[in-house]
PDB file of N, CA and C in Angstrom:
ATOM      1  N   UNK A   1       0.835  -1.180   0.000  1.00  0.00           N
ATOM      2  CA  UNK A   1       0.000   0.000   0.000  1.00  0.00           C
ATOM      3  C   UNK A   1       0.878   1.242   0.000  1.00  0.00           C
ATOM      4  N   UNK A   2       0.496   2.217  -1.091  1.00  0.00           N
ATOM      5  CA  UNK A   2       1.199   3.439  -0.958  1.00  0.00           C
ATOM      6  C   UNK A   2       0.759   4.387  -0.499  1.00  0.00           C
ATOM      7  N   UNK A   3      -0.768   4.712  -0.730  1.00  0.00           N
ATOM      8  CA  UNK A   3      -1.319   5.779  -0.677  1.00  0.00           C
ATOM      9  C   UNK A   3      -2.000   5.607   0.608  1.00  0.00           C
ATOM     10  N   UNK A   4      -1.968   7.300   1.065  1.00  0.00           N
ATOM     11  CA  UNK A   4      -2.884   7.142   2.596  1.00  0.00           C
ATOM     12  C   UNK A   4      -4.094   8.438   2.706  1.00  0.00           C
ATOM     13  N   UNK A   5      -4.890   8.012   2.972  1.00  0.00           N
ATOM     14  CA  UNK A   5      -5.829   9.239   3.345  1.00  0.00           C
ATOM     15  C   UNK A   5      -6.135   9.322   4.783  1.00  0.00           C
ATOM     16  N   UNK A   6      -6.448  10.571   4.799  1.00  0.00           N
ATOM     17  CA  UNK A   6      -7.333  10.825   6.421  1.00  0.00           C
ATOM     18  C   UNK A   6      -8.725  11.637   6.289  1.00  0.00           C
ATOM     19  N   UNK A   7      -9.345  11.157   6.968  1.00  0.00           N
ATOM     20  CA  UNK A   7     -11.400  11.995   6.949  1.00  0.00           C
ATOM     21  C   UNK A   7     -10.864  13.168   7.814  1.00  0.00           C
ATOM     22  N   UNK A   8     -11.380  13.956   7.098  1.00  0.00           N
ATOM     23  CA  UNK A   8     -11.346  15.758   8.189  1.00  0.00           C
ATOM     24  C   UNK A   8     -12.123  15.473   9.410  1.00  0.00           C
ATOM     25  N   UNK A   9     -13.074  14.225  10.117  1.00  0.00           N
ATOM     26  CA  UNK A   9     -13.347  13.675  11.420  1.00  0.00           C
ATOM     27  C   UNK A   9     -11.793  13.153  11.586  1.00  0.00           C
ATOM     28  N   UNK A  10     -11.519  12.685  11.085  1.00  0.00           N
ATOM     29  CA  UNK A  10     -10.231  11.803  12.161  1.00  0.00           C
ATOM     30  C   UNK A  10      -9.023  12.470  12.417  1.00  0.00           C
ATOM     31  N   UNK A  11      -8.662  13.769  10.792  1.00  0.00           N
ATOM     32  CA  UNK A  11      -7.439  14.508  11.760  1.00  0.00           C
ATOM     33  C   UNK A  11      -8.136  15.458  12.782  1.00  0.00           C
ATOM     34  N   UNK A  12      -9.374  16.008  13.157  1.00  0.00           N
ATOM     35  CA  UNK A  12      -9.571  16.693  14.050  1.00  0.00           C
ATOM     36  C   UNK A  12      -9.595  15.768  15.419  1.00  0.00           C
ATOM     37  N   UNK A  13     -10.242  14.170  15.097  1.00  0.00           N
ATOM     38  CA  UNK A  13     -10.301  13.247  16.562  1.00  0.00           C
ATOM     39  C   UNK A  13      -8.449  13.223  16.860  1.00  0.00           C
ATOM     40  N   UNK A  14      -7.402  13.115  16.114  1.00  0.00           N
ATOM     41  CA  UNK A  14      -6.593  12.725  16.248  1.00  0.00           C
ATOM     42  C   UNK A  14      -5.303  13.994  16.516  1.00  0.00           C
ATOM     43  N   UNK A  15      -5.947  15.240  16.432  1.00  0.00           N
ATOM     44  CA  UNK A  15      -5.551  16.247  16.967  1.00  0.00           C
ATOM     45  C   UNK A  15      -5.632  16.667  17.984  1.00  0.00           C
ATOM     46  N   UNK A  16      -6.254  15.760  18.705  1.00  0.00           N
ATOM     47  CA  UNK A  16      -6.867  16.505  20.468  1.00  0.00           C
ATOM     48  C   UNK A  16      -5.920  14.948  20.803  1.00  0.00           C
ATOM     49  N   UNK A  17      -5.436  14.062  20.614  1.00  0.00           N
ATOM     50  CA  UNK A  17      -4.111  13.161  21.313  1.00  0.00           C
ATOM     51  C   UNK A  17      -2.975  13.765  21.720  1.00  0.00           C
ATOM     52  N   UNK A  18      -2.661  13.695  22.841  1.00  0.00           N
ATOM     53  CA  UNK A  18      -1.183  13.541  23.194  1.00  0.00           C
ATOM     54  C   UNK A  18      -0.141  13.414  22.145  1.00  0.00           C
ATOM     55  N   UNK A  19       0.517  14.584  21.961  1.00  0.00           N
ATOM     56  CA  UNK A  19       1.870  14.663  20.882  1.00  0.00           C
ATOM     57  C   UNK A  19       2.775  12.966  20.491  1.00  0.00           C
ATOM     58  N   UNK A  20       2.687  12.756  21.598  1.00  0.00           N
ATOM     59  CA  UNK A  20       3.726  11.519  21.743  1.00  0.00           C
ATOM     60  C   UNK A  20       3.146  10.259  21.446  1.00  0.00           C
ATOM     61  N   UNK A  21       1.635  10.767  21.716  1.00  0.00           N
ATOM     62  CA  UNK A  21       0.611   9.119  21.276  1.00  0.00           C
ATOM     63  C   UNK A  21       0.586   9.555  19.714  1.00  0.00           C
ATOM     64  N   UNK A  22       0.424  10.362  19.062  1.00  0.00           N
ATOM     65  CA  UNK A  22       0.065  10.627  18.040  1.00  0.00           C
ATOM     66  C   UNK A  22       1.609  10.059  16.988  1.00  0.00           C
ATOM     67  N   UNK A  23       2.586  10.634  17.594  1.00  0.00           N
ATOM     68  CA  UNK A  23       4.024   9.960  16.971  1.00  0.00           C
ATOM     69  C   UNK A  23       4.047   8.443  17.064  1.00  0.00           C
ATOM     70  N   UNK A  24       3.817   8.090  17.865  1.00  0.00           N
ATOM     71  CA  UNK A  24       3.673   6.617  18.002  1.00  0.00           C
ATOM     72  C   UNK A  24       2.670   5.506  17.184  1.00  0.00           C
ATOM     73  N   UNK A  25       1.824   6.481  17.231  1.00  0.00           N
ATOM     74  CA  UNK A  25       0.483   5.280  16.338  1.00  0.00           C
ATOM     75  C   UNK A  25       0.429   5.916  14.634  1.00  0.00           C
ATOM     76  N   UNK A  26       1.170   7.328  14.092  1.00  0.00           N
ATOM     77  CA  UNK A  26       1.732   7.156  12.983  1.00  0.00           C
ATOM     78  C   UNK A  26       2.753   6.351  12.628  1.00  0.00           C
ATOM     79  N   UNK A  27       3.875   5.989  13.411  1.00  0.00           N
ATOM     80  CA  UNK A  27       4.908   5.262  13.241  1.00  0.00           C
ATOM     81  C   UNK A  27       4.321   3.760  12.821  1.00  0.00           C
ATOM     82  N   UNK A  28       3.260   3.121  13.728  1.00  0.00           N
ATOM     83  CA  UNK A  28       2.612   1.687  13.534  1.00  0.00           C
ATOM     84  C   UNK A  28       2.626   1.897  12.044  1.00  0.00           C
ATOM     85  N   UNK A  29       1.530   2.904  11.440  1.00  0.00           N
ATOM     86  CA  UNK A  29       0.678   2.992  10.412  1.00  0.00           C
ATOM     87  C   UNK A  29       2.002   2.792   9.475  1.00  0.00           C
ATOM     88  N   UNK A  30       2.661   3.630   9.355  1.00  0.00           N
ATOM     89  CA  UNK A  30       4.056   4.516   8.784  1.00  0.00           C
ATOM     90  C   UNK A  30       4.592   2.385   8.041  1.00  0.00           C
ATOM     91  N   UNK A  31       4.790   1.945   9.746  1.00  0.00           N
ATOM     92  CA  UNK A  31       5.632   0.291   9.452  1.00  0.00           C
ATOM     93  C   UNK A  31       4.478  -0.486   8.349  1.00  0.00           C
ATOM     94  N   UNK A  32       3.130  -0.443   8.903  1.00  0.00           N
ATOM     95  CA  UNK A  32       2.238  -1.472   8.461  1.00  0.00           C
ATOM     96  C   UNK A  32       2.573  -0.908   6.984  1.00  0.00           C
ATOM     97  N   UNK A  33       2.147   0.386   6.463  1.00  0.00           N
ATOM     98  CA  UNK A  33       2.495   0.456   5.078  1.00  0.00           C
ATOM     99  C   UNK A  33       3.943  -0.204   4.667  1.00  0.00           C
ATOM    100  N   UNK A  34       4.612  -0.267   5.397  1.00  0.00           N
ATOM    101  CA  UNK A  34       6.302  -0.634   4.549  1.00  0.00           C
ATOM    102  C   UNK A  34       5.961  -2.159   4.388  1.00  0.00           C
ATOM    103  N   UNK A  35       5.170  -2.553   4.728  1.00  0.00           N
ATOM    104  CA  UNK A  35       4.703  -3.986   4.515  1.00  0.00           C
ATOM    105  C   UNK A  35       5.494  -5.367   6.185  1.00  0.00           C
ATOM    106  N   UNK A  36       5.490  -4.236   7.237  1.00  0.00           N
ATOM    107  CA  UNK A  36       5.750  -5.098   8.323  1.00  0.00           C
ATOM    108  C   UNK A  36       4.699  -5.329   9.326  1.00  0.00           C
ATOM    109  N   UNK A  37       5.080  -7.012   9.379  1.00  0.00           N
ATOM    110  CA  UNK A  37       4.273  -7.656   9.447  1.00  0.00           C
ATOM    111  C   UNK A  37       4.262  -6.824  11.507  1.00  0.00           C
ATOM    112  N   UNK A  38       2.981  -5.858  11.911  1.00  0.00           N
ATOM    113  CA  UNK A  38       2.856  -5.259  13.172  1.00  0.00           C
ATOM    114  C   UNK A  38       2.573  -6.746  14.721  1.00  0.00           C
ATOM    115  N   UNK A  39       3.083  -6.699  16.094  1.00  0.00           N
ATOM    116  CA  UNK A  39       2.667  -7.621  16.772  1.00  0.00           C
ATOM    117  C   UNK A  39       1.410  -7.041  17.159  1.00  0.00           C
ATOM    118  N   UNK A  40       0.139  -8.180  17.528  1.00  0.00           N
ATOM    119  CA  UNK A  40      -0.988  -8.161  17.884  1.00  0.00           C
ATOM    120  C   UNK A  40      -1.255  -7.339  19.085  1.00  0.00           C
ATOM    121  N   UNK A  41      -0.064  -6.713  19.793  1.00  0.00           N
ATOM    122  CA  UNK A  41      -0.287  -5.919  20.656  1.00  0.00           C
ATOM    123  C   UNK A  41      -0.474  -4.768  20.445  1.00  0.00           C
ATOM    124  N   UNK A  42      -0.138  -4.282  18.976  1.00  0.00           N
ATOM    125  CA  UNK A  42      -0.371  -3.043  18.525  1.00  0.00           C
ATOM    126  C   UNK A  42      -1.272  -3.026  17.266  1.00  0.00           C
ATOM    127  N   UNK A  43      -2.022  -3.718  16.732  1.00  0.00           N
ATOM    128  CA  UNK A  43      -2.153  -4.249  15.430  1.00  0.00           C
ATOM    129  C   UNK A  43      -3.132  -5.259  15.440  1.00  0.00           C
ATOM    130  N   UNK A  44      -4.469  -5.064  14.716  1.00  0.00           N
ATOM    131  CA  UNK A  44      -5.447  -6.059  14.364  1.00  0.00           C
ATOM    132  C   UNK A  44      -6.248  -5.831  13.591  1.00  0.00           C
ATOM    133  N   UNK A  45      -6.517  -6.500  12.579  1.00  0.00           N
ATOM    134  CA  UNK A  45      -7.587  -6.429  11.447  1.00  0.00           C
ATOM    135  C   UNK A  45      -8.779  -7.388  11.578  1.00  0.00           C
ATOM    136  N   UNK A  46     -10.361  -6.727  11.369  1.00  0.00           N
ATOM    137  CA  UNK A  46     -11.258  -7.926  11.986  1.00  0.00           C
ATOM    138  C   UNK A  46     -12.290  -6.877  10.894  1.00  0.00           C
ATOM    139  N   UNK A  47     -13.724  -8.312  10.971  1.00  0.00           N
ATOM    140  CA  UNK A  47     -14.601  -7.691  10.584  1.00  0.00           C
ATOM    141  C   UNK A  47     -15.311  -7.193  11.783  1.00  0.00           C
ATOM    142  N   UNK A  48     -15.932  -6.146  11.578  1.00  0.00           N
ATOM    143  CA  UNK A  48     -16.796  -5.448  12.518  1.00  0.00           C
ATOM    144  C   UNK A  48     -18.424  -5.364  12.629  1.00  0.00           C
ATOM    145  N   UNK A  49     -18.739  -6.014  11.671  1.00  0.00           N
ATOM    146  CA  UNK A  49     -20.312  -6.410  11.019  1.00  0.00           C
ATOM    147  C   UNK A  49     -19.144  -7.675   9.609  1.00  0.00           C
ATOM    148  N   UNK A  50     -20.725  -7.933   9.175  1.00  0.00           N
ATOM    149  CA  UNK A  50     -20.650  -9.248   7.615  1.00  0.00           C
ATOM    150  C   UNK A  50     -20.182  -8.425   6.487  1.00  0.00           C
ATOM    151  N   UNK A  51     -20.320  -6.871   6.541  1.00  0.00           N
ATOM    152  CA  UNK A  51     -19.901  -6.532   5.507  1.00  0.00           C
ATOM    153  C   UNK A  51     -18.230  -5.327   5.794  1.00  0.00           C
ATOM    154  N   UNK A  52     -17.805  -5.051   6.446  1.00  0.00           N
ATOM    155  CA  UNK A  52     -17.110  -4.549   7.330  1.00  0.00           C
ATOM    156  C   UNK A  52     -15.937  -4.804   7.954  1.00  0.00           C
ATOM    157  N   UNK A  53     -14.711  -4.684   7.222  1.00  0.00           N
ATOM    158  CA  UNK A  53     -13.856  -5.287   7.477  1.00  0.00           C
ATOM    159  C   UNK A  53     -12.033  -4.105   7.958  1.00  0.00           C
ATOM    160  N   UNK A  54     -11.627  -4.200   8.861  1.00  0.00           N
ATOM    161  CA  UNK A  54     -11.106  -2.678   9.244  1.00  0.00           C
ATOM    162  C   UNK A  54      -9.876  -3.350   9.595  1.00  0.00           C
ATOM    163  N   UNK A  55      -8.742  -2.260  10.301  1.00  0.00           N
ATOM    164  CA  UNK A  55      -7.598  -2.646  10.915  1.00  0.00           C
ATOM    165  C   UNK A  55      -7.862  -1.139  11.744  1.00  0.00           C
ATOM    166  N   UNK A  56      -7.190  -2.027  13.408  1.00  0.00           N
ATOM    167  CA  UNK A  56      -7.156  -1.093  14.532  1.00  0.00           C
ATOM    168  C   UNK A  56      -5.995  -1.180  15.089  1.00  0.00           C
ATOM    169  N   UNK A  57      -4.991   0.322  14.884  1.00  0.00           N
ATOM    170  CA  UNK A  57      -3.984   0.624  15.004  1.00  0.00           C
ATOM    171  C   UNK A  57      -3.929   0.731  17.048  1.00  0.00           C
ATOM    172  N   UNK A  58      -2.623   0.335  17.732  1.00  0.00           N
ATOM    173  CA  UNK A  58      -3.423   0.055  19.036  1.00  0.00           C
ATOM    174  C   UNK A  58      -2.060   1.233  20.070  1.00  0.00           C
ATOM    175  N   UNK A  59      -2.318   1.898  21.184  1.00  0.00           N
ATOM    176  CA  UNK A  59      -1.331   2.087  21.737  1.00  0.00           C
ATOM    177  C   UNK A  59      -1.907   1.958  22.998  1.00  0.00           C
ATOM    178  N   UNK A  60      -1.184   1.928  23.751  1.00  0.00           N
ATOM    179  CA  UNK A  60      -0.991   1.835  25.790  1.00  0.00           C
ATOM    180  C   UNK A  60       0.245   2.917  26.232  1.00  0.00           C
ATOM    181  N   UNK A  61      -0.139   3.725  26.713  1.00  0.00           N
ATOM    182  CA  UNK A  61       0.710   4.622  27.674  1.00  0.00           C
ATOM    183  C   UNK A  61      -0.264   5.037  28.811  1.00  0.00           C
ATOM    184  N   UNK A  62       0.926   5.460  29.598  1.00  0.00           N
ATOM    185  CA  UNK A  62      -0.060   5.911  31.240  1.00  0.00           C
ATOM    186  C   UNK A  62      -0.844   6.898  30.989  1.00  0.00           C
ATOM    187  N   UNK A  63      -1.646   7.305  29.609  1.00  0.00           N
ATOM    188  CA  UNK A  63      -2.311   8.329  30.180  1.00  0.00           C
ATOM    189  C   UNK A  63      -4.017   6.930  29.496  1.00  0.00           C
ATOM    190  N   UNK A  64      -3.470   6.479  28.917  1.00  0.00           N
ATOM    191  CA  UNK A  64      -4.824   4.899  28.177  1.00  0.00           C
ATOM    192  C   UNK A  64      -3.999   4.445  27.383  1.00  0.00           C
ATOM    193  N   UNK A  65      -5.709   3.697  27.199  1.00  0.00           N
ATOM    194  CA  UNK A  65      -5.571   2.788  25.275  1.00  0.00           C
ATOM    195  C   UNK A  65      -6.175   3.779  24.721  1.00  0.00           C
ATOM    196  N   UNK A  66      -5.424   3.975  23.013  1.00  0.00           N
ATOM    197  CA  UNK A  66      -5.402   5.013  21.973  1.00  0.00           C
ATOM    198  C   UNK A  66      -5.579   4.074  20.659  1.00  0.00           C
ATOM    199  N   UNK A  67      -6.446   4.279  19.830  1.00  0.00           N
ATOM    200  CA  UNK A  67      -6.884   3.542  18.828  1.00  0.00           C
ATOM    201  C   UNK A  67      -6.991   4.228  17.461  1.00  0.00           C
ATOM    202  N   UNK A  68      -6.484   4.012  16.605  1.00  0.00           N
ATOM    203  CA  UNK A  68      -6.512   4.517  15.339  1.00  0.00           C
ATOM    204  C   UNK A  68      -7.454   3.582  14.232  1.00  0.00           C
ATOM    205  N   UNK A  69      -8.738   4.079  13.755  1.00  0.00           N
ATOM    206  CA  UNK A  69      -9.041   2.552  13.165  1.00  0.00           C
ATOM    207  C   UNK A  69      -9.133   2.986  11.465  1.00  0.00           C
ATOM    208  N   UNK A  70      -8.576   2.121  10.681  1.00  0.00           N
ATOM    209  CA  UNK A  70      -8.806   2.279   8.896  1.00  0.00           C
ATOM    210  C   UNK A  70      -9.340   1.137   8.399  1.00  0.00           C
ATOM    211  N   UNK A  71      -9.319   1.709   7.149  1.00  0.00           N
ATOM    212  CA  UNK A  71     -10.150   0.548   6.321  1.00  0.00           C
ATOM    213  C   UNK A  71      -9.082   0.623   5.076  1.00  0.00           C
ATOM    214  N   UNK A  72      -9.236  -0.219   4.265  1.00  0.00           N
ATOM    215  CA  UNK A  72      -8.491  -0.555   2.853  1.00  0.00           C
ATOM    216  C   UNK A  72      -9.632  -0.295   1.878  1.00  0.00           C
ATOM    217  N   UNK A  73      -9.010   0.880   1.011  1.00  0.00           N
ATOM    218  CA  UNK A  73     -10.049   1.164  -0.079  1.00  0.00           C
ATOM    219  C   UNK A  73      -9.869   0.984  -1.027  1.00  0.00           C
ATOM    220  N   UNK A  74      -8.903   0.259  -1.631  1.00  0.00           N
ATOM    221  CA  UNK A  74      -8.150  -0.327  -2.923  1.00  0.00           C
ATOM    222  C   UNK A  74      -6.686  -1.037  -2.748  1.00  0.00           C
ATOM    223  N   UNK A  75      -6.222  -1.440  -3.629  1.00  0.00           N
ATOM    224  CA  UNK A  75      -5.118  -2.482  -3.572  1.00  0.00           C
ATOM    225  C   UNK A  75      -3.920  -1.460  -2.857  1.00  0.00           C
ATOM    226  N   UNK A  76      -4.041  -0.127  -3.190  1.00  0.00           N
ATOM    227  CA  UNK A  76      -3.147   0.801  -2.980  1.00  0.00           C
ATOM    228  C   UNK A  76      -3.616   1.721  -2.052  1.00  0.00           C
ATOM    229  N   UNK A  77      -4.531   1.854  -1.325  1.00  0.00           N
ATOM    230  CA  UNK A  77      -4.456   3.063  -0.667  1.00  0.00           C
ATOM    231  C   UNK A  77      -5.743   2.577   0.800  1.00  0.00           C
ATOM    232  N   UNK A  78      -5.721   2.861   1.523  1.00  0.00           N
ATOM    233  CA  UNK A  78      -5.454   2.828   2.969  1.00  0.00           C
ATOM    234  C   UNK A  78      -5.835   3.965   3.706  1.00  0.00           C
ATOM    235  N   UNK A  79      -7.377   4.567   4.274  1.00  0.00           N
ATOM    236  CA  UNK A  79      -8.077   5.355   5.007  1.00  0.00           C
ATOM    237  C   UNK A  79      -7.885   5.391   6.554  1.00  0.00           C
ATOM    238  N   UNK A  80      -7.932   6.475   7.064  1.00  0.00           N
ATOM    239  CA  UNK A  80      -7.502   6.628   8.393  1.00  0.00           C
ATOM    240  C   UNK A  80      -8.855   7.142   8.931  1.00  0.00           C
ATOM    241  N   UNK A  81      -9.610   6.967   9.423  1.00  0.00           N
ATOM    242  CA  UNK A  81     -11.408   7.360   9.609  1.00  0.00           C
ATOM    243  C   UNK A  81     -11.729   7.492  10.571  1.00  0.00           C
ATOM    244  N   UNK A  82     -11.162   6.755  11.824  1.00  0.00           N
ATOM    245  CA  UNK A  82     -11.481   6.938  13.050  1.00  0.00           C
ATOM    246  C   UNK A  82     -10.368   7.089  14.170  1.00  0.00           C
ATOM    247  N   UNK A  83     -10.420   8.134  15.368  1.00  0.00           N
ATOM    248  CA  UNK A  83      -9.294   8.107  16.037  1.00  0.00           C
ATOM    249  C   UNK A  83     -10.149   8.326  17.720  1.00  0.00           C
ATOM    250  N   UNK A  84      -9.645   7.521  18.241  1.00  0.00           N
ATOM    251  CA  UNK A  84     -10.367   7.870  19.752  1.00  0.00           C
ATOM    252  C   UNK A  84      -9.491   7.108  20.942  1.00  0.00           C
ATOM    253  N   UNK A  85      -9.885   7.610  22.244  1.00  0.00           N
ATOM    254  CA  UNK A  85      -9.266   7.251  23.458  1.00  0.00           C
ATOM    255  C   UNK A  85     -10.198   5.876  24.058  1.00  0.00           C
ATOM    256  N   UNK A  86      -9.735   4.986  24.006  1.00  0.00           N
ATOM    257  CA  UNK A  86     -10.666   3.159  24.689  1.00  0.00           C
ATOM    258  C   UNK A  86     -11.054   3.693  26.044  1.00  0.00           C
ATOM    259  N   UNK A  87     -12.049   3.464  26.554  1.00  0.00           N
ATOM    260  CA  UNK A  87     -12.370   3.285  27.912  1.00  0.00           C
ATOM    261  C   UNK A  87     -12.683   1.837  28.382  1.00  0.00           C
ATOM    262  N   UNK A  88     -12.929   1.016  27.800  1.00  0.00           N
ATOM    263  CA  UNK A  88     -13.259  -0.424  28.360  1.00  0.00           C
ATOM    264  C   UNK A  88     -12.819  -1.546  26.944  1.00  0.00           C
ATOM    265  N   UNK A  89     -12.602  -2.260  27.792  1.00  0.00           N
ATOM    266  CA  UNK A  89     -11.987  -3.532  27.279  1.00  0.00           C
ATOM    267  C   UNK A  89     -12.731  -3.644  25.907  1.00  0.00           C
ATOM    268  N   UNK A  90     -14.284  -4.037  25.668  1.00  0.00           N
ATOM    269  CA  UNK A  90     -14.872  -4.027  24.843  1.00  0.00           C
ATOM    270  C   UNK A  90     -15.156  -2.645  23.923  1.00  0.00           C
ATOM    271  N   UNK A  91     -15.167  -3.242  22.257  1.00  0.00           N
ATOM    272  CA  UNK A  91     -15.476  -1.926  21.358  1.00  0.00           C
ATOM    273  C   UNK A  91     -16.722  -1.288  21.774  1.00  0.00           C
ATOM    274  N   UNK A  92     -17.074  -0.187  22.399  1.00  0.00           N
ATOM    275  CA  UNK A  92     -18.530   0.139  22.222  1.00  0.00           C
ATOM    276  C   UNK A  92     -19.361   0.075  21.086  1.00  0.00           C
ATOM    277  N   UNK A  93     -20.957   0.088  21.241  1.00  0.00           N
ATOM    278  CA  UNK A  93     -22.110  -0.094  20.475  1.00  0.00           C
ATOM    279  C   UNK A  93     -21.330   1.757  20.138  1.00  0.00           C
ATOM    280  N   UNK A  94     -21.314   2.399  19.885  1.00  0.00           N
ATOM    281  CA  UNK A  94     -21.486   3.582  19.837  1.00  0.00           C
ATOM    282  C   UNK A  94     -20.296   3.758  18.600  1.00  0.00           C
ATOM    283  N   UNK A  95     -19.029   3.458  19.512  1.00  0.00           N
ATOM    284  CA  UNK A  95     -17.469   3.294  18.252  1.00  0.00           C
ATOM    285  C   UNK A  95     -18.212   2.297  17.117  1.00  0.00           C
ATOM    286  N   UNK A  96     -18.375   0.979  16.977  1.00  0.00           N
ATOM    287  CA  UNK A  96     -19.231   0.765  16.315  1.00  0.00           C
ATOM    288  C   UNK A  96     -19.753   1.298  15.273  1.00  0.00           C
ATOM    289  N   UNK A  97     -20.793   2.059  15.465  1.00  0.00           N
ATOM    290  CA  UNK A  97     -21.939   2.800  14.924  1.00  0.00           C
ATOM    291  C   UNK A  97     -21.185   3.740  13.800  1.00  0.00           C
ATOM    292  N   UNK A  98     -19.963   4.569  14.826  1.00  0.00           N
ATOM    293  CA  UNK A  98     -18.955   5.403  13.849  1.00  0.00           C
ATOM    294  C   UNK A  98     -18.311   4.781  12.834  1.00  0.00           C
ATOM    295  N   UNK A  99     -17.676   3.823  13.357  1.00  0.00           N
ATOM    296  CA  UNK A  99     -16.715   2.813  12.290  1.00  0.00           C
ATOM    297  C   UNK A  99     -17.051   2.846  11.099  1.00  0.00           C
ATOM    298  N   UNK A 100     -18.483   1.959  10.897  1.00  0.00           N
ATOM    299  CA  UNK A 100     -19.674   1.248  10.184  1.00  0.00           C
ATOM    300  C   UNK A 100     -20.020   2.539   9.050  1.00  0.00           C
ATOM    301  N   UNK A 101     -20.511   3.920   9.663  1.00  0.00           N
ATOM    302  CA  UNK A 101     -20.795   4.595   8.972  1.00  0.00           C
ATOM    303  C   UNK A 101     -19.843   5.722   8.013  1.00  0.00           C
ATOM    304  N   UNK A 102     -18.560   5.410   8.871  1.00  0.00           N
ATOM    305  CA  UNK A 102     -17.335   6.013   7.835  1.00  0.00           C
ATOM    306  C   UNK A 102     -17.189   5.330   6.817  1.00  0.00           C
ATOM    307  N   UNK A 103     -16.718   3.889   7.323  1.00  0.00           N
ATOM    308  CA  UNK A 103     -16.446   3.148   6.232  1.00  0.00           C
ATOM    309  C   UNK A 103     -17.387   3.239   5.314  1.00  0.00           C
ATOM    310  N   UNK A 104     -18.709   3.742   5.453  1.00  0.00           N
ATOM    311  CA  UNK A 104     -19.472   3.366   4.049  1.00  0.00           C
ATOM    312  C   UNK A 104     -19.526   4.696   3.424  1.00  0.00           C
ATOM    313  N   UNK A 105     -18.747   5.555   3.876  1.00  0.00           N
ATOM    314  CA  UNK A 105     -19.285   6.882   3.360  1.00  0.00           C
ATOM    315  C   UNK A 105     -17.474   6.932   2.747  1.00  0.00           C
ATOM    316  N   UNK A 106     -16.792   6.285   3.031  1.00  0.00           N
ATOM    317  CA  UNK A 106     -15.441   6.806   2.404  1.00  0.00           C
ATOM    318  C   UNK A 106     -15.437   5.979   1.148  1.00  0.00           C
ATOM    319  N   UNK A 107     -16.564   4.363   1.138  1.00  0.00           N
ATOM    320  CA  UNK A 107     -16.366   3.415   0.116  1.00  0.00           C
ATOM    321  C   UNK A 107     -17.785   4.393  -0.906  1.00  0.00           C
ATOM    322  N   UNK A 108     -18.258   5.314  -0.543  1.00  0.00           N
ATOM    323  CA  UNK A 108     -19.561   5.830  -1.284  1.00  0.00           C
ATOM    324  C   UNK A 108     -18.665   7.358  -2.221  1.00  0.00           C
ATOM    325  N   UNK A 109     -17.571   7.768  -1.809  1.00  0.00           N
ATOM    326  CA  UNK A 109     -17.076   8.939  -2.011  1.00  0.00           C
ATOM    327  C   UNK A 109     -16.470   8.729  -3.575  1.00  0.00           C
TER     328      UNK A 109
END
């Protein structure tokens, strides 16, 4: 993958992060494009519904969990759509809801 985009929602979600979280979970993105293979501690691709299929960029520092989530929109290029701070173990119904409706509006664009 060469090409990268970002939704004007996600650089504004991803502008209110911590300087240092934000260096860090570009760097993931930065490797996953060079084609390295990321560990599951930082790194997971899943479907999120039957039609819905994403990768969630992952970090842990003392201030939380920090989540970057994209989707693949062609053989070459690679959306950045959602950016938010985890509060509980489980994805919320709510993150969810966001995911679901980016992805269909970045695959509708």
């Amino acid at each position: 993958m060469k090409k990268l985009f970002r939704t004007d929602q996600f650089i504004k979600e991803f502008k209110s992060f911590p300087v240092e979280t934000q260096e860090d979970l570009i760097a993931l993105v930065r490797r996953y494009l060079l084609g390295e293979r990321l560990p599951r501690t930082a790194f997971k691709t899943f479907n999120i519904d039957k039609k819905t299929r994403i990768q969630e960029f992952k970090v842990k520092d003392s201030r939380g969990n920090w989540r970057v989530i994209s989707c693949i929109l062609d053989k070459v290029s690679l959306a950045l759509i959602y950016a938010f701070h985890k509060k509980s173990q489980k994805l919320s119904e709510k993150n969810k809801k966001i995911i679901i409706r980016r992805v269909k509006e970045i695959h509708n664009e």
